[in-house]
Protein backbone atom coordinates (compact mmCIF):
# COMPACT_ATOMS: atom_id res chain seq x y z
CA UNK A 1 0.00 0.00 0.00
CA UNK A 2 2.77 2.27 0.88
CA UNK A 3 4.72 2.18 -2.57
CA UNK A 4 1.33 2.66 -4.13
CA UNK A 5 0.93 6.37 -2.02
CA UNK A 6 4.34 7.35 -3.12
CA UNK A 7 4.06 6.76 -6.76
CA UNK A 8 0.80 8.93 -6.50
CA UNK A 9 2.22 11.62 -3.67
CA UNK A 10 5.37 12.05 -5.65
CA UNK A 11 7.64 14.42 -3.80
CA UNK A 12 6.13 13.90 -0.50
CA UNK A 13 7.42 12.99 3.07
CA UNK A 14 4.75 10.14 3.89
CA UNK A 15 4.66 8.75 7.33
CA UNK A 16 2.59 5.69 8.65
CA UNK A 17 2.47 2.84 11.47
CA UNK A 18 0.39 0.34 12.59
CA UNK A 19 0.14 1.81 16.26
CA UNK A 20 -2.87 0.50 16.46
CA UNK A 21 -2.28 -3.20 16.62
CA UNK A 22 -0.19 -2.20 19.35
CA UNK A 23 -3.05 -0.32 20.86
CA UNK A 24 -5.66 -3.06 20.10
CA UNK A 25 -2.83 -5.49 22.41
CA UNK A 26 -2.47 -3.02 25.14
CA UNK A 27 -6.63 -2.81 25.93
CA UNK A 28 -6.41 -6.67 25.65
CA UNK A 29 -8.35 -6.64 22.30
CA UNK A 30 -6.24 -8.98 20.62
CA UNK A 31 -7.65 -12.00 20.86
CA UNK A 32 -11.21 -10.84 20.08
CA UNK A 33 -9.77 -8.53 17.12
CA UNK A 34 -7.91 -11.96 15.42
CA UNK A 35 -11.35 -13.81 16.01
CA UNK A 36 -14.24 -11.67 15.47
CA UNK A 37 -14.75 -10.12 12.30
CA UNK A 38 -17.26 -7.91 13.45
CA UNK A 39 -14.33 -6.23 16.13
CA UNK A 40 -11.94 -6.36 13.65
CA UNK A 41 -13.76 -4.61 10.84
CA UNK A 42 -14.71 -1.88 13.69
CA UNK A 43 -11.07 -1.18 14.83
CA UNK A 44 -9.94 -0.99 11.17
CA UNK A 45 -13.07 1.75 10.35
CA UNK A 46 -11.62 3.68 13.29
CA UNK A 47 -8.24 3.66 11.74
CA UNK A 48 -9.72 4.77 8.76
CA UNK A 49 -11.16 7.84 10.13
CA UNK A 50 -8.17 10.02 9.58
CA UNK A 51 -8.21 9.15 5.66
CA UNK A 52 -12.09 11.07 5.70
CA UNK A 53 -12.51 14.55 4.55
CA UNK A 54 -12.26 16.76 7.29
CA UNK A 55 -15.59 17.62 7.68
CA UNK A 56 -16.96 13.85 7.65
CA UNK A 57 -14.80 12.66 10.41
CA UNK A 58 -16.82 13.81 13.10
CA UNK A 59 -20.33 12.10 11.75
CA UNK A 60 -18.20 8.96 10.94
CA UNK A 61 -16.70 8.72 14.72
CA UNK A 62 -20.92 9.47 15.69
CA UNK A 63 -21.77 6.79 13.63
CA UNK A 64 -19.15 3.93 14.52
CA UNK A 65 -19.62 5.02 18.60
CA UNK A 66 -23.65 4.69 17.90
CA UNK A 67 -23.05 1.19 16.43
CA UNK A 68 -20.55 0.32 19.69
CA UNK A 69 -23.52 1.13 21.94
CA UNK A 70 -26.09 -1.12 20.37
């Protein structure tokens, strides 16, 4: 995914990590996030929220924490 960012952000200093599988360890997540698809699609559609136009960020987190409390 990376080299495919660089070859269309030519010129730019891209930075990136997978904190979050560290994260997802650390608040004892793992197991459930290997296992359940449902967790693990949630976690990832956090992650994602930083790739959203600024404006929809905000309504996206909404959404995803309204779908946490059901």
């Amino acid at each position: 995914m990376w080299n495919a960012v660089r070859d269309v952000f030519l010129g730019k200093d891209i930075k990136g990590c997978c904190f979050y599988l560290r994260k997802v360890n650390n608040l004892g997540l793992k197991t459930a996030y290997e296992r359940r698809e449902g967790v693990h699609q949630y976690v990832r559609k956090l992650m994602a929220l930083p790739f959203l136009i600024g404006t929809h960020i905000f309504p996206a987190f909404r959404a995803l924490k309204n779908v946490a409390a059901t």
